[in-house]
PDB file of N, CA and C in Angstrom:
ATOM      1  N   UNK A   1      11.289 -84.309 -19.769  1.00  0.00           N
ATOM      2  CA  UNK A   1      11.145 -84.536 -18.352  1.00  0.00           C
ATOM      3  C   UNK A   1      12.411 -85.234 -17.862  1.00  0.00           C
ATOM      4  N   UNK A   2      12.748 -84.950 -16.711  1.00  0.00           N
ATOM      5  CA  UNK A   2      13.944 -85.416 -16.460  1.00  0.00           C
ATOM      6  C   UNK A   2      13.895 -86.252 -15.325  1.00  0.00           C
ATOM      7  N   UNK A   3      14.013 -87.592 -14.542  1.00  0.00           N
ATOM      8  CA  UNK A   3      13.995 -87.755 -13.596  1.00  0.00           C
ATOM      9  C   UNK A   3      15.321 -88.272 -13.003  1.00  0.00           C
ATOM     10  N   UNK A   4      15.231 -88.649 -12.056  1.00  0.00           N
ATOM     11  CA  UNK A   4      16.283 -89.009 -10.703  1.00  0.00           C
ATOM     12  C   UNK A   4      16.627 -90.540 -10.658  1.00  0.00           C
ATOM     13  N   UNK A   5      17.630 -91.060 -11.021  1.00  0.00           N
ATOM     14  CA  UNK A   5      18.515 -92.122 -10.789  1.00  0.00           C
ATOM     15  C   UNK A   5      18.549 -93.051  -9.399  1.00  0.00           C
ATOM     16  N   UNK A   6      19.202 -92.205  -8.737  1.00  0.00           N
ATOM     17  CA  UNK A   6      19.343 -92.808  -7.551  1.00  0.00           C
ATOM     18  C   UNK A   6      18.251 -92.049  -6.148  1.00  0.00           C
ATOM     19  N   UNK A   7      17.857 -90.557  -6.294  1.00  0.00           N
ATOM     20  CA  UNK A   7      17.068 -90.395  -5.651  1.00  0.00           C
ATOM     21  C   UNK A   7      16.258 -89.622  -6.495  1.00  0.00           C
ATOM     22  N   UNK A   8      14.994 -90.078  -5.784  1.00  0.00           N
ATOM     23  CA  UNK A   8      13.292 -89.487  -6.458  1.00  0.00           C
ATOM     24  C   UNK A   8      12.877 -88.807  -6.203  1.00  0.00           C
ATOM     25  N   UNK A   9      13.215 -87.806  -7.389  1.00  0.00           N
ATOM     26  CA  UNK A   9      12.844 -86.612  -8.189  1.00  0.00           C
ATOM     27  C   UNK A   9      12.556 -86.440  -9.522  1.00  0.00           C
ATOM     28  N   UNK A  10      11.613 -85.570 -10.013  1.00  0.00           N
ATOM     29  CA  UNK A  10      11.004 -85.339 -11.475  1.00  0.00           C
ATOM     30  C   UNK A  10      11.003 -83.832 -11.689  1.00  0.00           C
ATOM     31  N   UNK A  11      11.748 -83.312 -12.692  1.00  0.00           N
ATOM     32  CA  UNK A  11      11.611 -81.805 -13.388  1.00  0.00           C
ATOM     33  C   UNK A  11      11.409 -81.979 -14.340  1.00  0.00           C
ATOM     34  N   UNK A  12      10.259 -81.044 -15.012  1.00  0.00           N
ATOM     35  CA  UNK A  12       9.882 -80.863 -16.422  1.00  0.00           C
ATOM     36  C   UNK A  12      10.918 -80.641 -16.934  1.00  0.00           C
ATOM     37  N   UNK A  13      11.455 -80.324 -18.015  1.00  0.00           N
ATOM     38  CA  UNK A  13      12.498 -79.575 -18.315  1.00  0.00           C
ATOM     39  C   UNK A  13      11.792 -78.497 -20.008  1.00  0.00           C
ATOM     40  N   UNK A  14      11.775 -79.006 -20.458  1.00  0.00           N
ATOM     41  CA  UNK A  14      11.253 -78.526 -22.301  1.00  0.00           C
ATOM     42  C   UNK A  14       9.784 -78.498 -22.764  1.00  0.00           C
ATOM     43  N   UNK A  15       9.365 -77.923 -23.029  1.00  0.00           N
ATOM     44  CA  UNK A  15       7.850 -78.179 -23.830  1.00  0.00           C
ATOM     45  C   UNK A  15       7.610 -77.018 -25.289  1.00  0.00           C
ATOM     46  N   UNK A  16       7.704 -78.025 -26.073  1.00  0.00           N
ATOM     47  CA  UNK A  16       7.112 -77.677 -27.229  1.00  0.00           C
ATOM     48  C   UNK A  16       5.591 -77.205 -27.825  1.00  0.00           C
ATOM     49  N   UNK A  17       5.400 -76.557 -28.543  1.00  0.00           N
ATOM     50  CA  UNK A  17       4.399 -76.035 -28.936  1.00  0.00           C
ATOM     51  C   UNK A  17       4.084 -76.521 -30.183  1.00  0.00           C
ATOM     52  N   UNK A  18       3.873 -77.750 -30.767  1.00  0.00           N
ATOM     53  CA  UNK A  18       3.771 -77.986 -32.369  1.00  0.00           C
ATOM     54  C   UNK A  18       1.648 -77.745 -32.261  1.00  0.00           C
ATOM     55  N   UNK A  19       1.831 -77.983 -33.801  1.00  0.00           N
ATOM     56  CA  UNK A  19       0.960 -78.304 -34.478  1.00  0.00           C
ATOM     57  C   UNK A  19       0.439 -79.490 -35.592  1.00  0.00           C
ATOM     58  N   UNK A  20      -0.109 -80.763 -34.834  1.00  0.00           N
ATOM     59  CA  UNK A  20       0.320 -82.384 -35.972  1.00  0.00           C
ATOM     60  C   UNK A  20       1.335 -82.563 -35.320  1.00  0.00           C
ATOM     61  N   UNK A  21       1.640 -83.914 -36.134  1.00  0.00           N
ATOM     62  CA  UNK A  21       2.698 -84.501 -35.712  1.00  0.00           C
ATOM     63  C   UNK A  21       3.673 -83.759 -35.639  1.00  0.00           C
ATOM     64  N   UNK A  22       5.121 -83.888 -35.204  1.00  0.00           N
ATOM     65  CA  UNK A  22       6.475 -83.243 -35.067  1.00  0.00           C
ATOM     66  C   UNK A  22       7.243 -84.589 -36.569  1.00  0.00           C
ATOM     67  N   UNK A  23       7.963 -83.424 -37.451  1.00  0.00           N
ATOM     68  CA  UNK A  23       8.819 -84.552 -37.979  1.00  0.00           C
ATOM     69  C   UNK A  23      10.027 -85.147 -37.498  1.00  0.00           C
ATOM     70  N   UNK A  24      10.199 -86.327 -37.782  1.00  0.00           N
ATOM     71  CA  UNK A  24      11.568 -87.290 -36.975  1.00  0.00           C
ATOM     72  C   UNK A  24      13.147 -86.241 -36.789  1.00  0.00           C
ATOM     73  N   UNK A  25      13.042 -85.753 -37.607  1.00  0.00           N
ATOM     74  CA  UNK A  25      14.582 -85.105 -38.085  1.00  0.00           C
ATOM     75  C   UNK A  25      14.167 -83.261 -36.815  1.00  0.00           C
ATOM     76  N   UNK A  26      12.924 -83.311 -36.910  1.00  0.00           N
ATOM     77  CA  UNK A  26      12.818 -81.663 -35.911  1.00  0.00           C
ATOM     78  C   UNK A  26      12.818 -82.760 -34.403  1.00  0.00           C
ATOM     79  N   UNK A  27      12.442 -83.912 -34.129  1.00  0.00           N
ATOM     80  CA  UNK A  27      12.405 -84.867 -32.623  1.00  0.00           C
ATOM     81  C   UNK A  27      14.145 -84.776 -32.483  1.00  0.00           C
ATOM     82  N   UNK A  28      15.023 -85.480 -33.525  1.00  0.00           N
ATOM     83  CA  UNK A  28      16.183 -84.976 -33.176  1.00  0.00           C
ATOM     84  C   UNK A  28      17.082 -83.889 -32.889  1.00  0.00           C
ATOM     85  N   UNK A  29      16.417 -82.961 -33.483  1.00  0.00           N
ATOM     86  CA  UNK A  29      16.894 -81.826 -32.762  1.00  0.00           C
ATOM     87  C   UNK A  29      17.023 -81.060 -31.429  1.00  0.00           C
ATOM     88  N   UNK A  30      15.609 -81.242 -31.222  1.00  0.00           N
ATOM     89  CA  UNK A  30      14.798 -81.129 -29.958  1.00  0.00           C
ATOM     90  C   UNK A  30      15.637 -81.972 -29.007  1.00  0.00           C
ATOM     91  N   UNK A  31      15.752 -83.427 -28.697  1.00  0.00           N
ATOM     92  CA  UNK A  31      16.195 -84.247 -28.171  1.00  0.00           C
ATOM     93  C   UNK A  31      17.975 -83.777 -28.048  1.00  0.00           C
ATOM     94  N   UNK A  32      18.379 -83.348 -29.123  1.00  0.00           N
ATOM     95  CA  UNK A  32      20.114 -83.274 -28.838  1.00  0.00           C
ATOM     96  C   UNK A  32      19.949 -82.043 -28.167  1.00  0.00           C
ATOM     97  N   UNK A  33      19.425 -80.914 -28.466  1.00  0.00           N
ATOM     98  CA  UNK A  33      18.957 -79.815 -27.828  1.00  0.00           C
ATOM     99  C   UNK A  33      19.142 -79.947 -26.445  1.00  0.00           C
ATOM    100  N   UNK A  34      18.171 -80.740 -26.041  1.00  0.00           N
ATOM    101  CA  UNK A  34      17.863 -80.903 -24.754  1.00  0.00           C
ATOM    102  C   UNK A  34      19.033 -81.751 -23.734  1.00  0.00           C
ATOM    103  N   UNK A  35      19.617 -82.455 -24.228  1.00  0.00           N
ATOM    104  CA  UNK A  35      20.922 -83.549 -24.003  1.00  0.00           C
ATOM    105  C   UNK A  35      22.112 -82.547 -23.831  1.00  0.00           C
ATOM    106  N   UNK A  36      22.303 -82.024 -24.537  1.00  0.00           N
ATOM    107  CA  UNK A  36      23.640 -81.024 -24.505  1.00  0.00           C
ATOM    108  C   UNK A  36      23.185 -79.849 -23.366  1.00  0.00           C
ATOM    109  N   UNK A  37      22.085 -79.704 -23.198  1.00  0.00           N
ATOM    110  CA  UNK A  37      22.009 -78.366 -21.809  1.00  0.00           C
ATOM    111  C   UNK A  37      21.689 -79.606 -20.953  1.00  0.00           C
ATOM    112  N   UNK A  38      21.213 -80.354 -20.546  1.00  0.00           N
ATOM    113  CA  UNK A  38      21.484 -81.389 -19.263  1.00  0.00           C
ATOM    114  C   UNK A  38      23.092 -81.768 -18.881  1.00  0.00           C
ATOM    115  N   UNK A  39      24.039 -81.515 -20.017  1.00  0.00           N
ATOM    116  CA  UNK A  39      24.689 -82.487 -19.990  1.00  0.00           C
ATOM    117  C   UNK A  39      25.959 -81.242 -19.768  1.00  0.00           C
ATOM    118  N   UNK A  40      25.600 -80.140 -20.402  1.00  0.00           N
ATOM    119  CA  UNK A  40      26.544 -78.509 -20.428  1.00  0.00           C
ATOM    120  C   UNK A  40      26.481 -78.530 -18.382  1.00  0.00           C
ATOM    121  N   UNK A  41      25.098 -78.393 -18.083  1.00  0.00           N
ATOM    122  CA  UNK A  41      24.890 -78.541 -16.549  1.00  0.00           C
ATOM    123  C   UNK A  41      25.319 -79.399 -15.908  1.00  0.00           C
ATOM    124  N   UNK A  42      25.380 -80.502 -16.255  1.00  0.00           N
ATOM    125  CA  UNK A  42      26.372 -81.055 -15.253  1.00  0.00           C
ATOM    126  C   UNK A  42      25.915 -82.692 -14.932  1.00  0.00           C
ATOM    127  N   UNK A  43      24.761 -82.595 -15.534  1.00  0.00           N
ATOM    128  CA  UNK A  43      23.960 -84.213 -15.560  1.00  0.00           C
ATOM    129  C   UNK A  43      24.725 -85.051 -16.353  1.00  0.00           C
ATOM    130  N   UNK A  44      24.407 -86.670 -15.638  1.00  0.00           N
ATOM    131  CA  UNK A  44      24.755 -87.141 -16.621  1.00  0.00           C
ATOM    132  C   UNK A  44      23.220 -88.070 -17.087  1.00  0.00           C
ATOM    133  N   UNK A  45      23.225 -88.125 -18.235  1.00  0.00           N
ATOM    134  CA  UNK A  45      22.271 -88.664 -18.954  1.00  0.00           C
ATOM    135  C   UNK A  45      22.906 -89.952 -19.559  1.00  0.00           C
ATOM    136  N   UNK A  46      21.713 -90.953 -18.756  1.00  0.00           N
ATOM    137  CA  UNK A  46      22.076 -92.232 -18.624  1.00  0.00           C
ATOM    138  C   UNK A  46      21.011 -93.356 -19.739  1.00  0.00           C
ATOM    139  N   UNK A  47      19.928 -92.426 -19.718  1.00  0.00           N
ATOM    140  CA  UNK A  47      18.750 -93.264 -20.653  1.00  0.00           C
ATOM    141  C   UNK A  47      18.267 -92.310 -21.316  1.00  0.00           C
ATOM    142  N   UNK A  48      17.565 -92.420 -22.866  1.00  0.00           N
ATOM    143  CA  UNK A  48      16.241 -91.745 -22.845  1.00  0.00           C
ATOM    144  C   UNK A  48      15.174 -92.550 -23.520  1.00  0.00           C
ATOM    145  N   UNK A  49      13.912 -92.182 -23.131  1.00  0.00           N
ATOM    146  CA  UNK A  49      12.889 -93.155 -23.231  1.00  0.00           C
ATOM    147  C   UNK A  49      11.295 -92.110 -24.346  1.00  0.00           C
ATOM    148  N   UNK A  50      10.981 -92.880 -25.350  1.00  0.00           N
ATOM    149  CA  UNK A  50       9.864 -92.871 -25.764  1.00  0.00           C
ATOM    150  C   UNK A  50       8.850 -94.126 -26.336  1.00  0.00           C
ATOM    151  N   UNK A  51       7.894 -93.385 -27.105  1.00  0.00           N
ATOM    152  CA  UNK A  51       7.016 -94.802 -27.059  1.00  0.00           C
ATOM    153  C   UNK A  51       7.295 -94.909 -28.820  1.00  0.00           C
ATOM    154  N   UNK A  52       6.662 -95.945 -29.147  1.00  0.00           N
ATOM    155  CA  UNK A  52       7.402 -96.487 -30.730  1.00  0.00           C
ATOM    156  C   UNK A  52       5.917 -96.176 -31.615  1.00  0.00           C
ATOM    157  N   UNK A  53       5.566 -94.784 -31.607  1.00  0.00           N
ATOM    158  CA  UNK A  53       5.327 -93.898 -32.726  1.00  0.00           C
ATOM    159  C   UNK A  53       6.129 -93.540 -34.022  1.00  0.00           C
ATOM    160  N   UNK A  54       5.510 -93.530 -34.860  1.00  0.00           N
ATOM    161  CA  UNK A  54       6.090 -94.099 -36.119  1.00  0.00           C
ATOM    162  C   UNK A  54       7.436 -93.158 -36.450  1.00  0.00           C
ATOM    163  N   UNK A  55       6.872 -91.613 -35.973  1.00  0.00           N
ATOM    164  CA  UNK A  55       7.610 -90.385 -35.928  1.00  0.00           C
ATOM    165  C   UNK A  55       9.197 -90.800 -34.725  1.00  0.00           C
ATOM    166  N   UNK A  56       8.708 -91.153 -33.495  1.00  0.00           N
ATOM    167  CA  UNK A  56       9.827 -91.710 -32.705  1.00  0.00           C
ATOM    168  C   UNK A  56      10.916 -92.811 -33.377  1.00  0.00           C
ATOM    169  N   UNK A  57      10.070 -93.841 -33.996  1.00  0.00           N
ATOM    170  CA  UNK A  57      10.752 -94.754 -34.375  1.00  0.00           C
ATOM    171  C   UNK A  57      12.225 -94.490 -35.323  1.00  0.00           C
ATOM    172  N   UNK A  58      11.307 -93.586 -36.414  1.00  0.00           N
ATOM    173  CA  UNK A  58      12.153 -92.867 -37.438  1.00  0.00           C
ATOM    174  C   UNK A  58      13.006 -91.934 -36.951  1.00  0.00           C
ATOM    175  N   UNK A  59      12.772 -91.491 -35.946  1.00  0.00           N
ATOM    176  CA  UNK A  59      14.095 -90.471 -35.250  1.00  0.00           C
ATOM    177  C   UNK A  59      14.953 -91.509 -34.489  1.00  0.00           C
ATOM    178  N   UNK A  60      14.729 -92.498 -33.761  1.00  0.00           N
ATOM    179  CA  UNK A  60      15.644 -93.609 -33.194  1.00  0.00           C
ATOM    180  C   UNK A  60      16.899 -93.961 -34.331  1.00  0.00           C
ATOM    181  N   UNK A  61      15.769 -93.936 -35.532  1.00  0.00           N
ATOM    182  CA  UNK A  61      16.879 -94.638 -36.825  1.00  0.00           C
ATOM    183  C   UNK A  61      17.743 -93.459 -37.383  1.00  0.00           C
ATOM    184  N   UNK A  62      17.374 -92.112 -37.057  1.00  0.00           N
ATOM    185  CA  UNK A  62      18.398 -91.030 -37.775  1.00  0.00           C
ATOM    186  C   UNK A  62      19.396 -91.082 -36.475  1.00  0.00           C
ATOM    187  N   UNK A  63      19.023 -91.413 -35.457  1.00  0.00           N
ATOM    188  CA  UNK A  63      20.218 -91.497 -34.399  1.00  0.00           C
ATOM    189  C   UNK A  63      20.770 -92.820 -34.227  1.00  0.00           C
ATOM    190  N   UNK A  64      20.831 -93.105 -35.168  1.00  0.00           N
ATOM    191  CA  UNK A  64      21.811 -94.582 -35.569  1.00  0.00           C
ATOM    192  C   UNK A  64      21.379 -95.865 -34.683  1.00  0.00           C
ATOM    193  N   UNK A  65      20.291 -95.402 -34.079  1.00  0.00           N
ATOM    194  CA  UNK A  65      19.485 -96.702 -32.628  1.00  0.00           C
ATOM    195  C   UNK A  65      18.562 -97.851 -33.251  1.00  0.00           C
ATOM    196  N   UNK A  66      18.857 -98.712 -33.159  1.00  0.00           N
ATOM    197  CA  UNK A  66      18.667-100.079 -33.603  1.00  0.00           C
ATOM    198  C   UNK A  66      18.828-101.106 -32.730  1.00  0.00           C
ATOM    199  N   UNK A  67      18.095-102.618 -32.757  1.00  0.00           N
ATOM    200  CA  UNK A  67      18.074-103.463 -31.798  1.00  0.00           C
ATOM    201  C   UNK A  67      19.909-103.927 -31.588  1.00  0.00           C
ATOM    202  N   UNK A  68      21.192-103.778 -32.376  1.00  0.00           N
ATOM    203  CA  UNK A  68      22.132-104.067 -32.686  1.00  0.00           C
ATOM    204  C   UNK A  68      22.819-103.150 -31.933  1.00  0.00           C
ATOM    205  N   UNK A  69      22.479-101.872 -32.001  1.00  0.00           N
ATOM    206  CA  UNK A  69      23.425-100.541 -31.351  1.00  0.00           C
ATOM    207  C   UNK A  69      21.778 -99.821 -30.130  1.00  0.00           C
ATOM    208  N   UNK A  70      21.574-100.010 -29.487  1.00  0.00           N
ATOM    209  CA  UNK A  70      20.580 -99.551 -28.567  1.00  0.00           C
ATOM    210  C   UNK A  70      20.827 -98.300 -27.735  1.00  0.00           C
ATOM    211  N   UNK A  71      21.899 -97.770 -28.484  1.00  0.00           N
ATOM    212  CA  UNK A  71      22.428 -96.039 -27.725  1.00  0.00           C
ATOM    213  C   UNK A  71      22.674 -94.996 -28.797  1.00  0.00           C
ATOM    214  N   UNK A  72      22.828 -93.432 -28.197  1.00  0.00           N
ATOM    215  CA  UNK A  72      23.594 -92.706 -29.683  1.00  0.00           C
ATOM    216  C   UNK A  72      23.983 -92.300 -28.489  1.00  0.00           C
ATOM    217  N   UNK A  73      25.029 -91.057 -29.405  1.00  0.00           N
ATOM    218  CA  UNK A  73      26.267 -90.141 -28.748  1.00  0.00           C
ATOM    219  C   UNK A  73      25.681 -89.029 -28.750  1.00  0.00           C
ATOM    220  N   UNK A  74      26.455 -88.624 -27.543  1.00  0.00           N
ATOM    221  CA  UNK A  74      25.830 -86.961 -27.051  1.00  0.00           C
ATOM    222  C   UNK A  74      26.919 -86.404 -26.285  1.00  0.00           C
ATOM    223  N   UNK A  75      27.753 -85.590 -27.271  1.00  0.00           N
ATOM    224  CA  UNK A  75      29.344 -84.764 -26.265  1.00  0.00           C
ATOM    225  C   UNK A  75      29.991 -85.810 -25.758  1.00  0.00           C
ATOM    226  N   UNK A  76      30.146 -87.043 -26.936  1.00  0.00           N
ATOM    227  CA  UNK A  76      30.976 -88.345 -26.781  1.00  0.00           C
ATOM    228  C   UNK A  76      30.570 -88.933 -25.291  1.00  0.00           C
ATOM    229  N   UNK A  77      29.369 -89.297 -24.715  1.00  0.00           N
ATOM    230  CA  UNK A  77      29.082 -90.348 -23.901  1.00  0.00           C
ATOM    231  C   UNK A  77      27.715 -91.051 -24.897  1.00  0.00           C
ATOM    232  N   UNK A  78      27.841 -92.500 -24.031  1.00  0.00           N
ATOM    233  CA  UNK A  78      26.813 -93.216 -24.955  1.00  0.00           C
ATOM    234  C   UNK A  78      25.706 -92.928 -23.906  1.00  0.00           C
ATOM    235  N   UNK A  79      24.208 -93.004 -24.324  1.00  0.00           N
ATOM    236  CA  UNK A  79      23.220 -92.887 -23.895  1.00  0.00           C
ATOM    237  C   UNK A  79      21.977 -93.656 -24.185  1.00  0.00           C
ATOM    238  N   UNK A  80      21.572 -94.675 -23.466  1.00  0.00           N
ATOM    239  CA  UNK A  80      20.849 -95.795 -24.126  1.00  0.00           C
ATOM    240  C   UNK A  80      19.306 -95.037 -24.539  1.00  0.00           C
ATOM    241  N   UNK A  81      18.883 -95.801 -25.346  1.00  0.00           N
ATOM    242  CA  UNK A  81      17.489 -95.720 -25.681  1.00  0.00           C
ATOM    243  C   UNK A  81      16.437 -96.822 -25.228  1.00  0.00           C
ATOM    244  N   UNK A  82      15.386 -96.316 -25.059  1.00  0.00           N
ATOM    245  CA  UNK A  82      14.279 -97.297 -24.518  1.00  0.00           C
ATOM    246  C   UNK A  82      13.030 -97.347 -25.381  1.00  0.00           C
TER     247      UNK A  82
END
């Protein structure tokens, strides 16, 4: 889902079809996936936000995000995590 910065707006953007949980390492994919066509278009992506599911958590940590470094890289801009 994508929303609006400075003015308020919300577009879906992606929806997956799993079955069970999603593993951490297929969330990163998905997620850079999705970052690089926001970002190919012309957005800039300033945050991204999930909730601290065990599966989320563990994908925060394959994207190097920690209370120390609180962003990863995406087509060399930093992009915080929440």
């Amino acid at each position: 889902m994508l929303h609006g910065q400075c003015k308020k707006w919300t577009q879906p953007l992606a929806y997956y079809m799993i079955h069970g949980s999603t593993e951490s390492d297929v969330l990163v994919n998905f997620l850079m996936e999705v970052l690089d066509v926001c970002q190919n278009a012309g957005l800039e992506v300033i945050v991204t936000v999930c909730n601290i599911g065990a599966n989320n958590v563990k994908a925060l940590k394959l994207l190097g995000i920690s209370e120390n470094t609180p962003f990863s890289r995406c087509q060399d801009q930093e992009i915080a995590a929440k």
